[in-house]
Protein backbone atom coordinates (compact mmCIF):
# COMPACT_ATOMS: atom_id res chain seq x y z
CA UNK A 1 0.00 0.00 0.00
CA UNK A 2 1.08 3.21 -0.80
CA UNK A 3 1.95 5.74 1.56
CA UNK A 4 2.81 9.36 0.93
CA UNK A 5 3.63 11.74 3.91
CA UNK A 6 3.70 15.45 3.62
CA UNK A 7 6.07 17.84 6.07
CA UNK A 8 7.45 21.34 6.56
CA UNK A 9 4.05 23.27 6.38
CA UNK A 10 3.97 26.08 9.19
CA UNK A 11 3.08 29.65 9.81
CA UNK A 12 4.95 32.65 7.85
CA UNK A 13 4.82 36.34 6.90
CA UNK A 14 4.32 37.43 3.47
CA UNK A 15 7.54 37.34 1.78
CA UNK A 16 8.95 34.23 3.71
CA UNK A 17 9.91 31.33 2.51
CA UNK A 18 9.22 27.26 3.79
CA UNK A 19 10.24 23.87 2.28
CA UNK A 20 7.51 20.95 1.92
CA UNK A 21 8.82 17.39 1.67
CA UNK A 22 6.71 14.70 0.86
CA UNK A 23 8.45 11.00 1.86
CA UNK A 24 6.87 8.36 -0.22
CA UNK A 25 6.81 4.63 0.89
CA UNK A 26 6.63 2.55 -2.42
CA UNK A 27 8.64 0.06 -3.97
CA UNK A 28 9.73 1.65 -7.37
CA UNK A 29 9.63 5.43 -7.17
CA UNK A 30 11.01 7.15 -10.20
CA UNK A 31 8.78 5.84 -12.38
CA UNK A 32 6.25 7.79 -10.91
CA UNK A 33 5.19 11.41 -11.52
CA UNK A 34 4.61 13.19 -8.46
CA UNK A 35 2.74 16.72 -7.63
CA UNK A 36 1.77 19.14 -5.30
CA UNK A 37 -1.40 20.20 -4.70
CA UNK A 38 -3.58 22.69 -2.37
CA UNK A 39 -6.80 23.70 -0.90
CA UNK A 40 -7.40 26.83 0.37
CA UNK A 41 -10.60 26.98 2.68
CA UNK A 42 -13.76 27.00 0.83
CA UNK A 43 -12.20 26.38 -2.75
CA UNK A 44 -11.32 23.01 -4.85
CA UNK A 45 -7.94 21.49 -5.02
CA UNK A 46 -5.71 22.72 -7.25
CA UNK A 47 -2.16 21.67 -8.94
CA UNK A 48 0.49 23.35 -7.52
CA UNK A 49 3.14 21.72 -10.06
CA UNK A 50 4.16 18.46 -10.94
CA UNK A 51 7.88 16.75 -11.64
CA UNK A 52 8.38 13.02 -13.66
CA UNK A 53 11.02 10.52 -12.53
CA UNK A 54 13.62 12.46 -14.67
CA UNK A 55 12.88 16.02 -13.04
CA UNK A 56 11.22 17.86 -15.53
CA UNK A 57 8.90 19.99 -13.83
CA UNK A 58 5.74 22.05 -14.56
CA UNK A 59 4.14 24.80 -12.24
CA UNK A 60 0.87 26.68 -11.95
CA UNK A 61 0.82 30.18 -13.31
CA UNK A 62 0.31 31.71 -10.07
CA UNK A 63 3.27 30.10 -8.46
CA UNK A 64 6.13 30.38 -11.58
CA UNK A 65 8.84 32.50 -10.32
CA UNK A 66 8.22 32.15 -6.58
CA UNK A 67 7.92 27.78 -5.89
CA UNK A 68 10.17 25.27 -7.13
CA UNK A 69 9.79 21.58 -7.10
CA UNK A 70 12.73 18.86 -6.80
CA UNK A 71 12.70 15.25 -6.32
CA UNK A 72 15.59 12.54 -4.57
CA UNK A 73 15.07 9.37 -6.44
CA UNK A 74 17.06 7.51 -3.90
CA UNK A 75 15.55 8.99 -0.65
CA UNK A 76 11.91 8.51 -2.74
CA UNK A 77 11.25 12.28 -1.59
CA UNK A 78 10.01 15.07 -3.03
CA UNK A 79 9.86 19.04 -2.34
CA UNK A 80 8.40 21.90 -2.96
CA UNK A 81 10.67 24.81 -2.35
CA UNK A 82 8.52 28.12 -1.56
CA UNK A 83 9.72 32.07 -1.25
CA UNK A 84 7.81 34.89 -1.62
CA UNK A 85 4.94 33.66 0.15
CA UNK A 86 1.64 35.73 -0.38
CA UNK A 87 -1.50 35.42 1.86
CA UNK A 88 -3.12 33.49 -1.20
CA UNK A 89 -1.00 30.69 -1.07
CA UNK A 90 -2.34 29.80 2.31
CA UNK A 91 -3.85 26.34 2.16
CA UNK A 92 -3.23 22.69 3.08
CA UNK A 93 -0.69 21.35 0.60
CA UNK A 94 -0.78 17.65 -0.17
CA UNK A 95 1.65 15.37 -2.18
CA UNK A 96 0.27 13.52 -5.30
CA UNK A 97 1.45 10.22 -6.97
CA UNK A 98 0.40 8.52 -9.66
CA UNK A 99 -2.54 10.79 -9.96
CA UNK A 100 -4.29 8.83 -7.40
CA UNK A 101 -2.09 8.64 -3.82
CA UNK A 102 -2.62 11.36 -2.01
CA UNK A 103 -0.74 12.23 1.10
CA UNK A 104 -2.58 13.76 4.76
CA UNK A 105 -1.89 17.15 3.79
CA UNK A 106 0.57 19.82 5.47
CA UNK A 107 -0.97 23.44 6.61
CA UNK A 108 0.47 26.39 5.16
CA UNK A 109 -0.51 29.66 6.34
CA UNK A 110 0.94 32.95 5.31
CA UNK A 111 0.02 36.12 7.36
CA UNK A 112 0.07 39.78 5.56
């Protein structure tokens, strides 16, 4: 069974930065494309950005310039590295694979 767990979420100021990590427990990992994804209260899920086993890497619109995702093939991790943090990326981030493994989710809260 797949697990996924997501840490590093936390309280911040606008402008500050955090790093998500996401630990996956799965026999073969780089085969898989992993993504980030977030809820903000009262709205739908939405893709963050996503990375394949070879690191190429898309990102949302809103969060190009400011996030950046990264994966460790041999630690079956991934990241999501965040700066500039704006009150609109507040939300509970969760950890994607496969398009259907979802992690718990990891708070994020940024305060203007």
């Amino acid at each position: 069974q797949v697990q996924l767990v997501e840490s590093g979420g936390g309280s911040v100021q606008a402008g500050g930065s955090l790093r998500l990590s996401c630990a996956a427990s799965v026999k073969v990992f780089h085969i898989y494309i992993m993504a980030w994804y977030r809820q903000a209260p009262g709205k739908e899920r939405e893709l963050v950005g996503s990375i394949t086993g070879d690191g190429t890497t898309k990102l949302a619109d809103s969060v190009k310039g400011r996030f950046t995702i990264s994966r460790d093939n041999d630690h079956k991790e991934i990241y999501l590295q965040m700066n500039s943090l704006k009150p609109e990326d507040t939300g509970v981030y969760f950890c994607n694979l496969g398009t259907i493994n979802w992690g718990q989710g990891t708070q994020v809260t940024v305060s203007s």
